[in-house]
C-alpha atoms as a PDB file:
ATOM      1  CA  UNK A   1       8.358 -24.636   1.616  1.00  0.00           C
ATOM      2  CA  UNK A   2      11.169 -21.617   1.105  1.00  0.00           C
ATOM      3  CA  UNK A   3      14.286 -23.827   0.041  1.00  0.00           C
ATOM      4  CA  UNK A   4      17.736 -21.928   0.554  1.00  0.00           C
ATOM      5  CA  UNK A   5      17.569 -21.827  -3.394  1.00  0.00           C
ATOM      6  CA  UNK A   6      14.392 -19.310  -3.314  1.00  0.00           C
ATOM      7  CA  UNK A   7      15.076 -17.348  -0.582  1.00  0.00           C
ATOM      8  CA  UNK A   8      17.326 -14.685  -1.973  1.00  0.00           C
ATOM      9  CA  UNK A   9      15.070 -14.630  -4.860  1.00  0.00           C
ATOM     10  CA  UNK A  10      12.185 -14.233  -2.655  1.00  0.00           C
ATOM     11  CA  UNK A  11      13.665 -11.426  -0.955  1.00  0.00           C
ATOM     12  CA  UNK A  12      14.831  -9.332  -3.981  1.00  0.00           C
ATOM     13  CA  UNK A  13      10.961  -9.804  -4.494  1.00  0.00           C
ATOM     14  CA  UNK A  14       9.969  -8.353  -1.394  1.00  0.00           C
ATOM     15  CA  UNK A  15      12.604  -5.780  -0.950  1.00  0.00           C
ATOM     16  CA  UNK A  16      11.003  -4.405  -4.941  1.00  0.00           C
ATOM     17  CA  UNK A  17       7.676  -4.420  -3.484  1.00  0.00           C
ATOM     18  CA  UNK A  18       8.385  -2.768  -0.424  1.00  0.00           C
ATOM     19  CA  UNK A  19       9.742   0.311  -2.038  1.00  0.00           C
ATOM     20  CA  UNK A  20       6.344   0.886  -3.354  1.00  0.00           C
ATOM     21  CA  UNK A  21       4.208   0.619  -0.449  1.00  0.00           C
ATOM     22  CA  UNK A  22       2.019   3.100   0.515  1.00  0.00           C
ATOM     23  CA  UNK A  23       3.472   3.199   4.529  1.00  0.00           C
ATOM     24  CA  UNK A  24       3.160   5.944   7.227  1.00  0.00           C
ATOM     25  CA  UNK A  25       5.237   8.843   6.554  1.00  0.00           C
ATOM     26  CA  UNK A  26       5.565   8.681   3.240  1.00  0.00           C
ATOM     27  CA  UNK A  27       4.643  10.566   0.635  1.00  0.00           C
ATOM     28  CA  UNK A  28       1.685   9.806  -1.575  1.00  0.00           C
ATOM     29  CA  UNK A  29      -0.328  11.045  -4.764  1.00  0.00           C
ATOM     30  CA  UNK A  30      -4.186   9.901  -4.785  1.00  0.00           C
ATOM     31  CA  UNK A  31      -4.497   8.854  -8.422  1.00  0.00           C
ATOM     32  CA  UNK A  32      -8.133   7.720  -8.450  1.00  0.00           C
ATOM     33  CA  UNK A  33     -11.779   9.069  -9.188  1.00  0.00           C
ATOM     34  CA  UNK A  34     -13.465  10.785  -6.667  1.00  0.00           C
ATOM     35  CA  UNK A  35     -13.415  13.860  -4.967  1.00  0.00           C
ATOM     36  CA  UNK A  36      -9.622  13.245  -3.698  1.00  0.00           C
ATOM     37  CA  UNK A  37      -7.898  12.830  -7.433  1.00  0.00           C
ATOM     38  CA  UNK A  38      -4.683  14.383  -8.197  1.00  0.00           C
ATOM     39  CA  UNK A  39      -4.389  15.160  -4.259  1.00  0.00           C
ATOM     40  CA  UNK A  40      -0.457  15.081  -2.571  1.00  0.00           C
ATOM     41  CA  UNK A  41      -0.388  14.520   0.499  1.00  0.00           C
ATOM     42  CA  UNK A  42       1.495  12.658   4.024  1.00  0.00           C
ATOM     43  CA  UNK A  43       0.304   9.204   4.801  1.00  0.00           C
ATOM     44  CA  UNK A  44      -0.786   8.974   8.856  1.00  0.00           C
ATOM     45  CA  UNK A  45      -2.125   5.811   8.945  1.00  0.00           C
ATOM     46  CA  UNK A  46      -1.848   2.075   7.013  1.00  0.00           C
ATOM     47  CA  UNK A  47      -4.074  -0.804   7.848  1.00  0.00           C
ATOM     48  CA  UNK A  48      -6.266  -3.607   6.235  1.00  0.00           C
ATOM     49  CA  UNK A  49      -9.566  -2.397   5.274  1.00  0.00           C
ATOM     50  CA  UNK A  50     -12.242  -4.377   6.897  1.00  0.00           C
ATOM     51  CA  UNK A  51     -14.221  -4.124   3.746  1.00  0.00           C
ATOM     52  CA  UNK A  52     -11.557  -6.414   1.387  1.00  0.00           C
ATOM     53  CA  UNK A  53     -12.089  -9.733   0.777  1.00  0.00           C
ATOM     54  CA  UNK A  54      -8.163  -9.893  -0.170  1.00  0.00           C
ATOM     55  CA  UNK A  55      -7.549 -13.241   1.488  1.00  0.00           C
ATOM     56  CA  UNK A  56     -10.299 -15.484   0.123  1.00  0.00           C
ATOM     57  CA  UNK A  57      -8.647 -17.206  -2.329  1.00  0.00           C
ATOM     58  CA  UNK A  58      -4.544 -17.794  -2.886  1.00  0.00           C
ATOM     59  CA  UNK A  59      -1.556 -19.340  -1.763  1.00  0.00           C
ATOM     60  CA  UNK A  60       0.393 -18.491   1.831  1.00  0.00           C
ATOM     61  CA  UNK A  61       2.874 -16.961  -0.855  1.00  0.00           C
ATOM     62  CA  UNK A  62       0.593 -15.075  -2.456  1.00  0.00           C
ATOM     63  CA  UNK A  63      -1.505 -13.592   1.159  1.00  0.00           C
ATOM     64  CA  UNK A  64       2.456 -12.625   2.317  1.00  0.00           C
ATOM     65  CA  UNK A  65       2.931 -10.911  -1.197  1.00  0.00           C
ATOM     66  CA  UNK A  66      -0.145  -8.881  -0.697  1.00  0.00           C
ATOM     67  CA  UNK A  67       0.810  -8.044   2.718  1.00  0.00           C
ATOM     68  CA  UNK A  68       4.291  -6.487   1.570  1.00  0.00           C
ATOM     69  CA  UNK A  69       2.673  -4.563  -1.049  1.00  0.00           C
ATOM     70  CA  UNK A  70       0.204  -2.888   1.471  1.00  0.00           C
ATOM     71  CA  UNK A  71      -1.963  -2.010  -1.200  1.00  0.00           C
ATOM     72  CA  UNK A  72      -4.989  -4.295  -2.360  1.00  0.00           C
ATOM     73  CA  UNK A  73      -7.374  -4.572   0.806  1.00  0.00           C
ATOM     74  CA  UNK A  74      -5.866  -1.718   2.409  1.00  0.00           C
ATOM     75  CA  UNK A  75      -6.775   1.834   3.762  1.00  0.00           C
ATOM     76  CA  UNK A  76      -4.430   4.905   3.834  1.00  0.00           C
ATOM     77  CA  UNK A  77      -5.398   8.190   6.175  1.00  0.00           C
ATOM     78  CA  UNK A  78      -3.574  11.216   4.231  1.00  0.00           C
ATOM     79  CA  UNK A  79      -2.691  14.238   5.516  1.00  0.00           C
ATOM     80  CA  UNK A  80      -3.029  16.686   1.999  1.00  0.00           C
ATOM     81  CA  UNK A  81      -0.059  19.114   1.997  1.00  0.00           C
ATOM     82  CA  UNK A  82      -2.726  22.086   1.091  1.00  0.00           C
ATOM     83  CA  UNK A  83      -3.969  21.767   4.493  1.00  0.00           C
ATOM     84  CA  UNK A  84      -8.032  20.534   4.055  1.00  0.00           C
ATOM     85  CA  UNK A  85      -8.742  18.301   6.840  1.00  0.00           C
ATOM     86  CA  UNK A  86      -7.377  14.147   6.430  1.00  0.00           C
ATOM     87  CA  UNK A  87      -8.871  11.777   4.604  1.00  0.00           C
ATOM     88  CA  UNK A  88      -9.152   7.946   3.877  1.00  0.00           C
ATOM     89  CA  UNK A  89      -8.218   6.558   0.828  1.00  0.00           C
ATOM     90  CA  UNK A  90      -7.881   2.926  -0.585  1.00  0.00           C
ATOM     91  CA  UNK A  91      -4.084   2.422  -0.570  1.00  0.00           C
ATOM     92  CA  UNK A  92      -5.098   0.948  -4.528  1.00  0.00           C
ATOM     93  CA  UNK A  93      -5.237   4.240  -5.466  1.00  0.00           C
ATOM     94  CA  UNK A  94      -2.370   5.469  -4.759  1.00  0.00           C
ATOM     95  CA  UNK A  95       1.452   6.762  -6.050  1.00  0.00           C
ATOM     96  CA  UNK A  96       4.178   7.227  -3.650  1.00  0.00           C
ATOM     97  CA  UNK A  97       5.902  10.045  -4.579  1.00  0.00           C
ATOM     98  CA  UNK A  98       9.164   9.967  -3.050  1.00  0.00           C
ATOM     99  CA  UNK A  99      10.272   9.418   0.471  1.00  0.00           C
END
């Protein structure tokens, strides 16, 4: 239960997280293996990956967290900047650059 004591604090929380998340438009380094390291590119598309067991175990608090973050058990498409054809990514992988 969010008590009016934890609810600023809980939204500093998410409004940290959020500035990290990999979401469309933005602008994101792949910093993984695989053939796709070190690329820059434009993010087209965020959603879960159907692959990600994310939600198995945890709290409603923690699922919500995960969800803000947009990262673990979620898929980017990129757009590179040095125009090769998109791409998916796991949004784990990634660094957003700037906006």
């Amino acid at each position: 239960m969010i008590t009016a004591e934890i609810a600023p604090v809980l939204q500093e929380m998410f409004n940290e997280v959020a500035k990290e998340r990999p979401s469309v438009g933005r602008v994101v380094r792949i910093k993984g293996r695989g053939k796709h390291h070190g690329k820059i590119g434009v993010v087209k598309q965020h959603f879960p990956s159907k692959y990600g067991a994310t939600y198995r175990y945890g709290s409603d608090l923690q699922h919500h967290m995960l969800d803000a973050r947009g990262r673990s058990g979620w898929c980017i498409q990129v757009e590179p900047f040095d125009g090769g054809p998109r791409f998916f990514a796991n949004a784990d992988t990634t660094m957003v650059c700037c906006e």
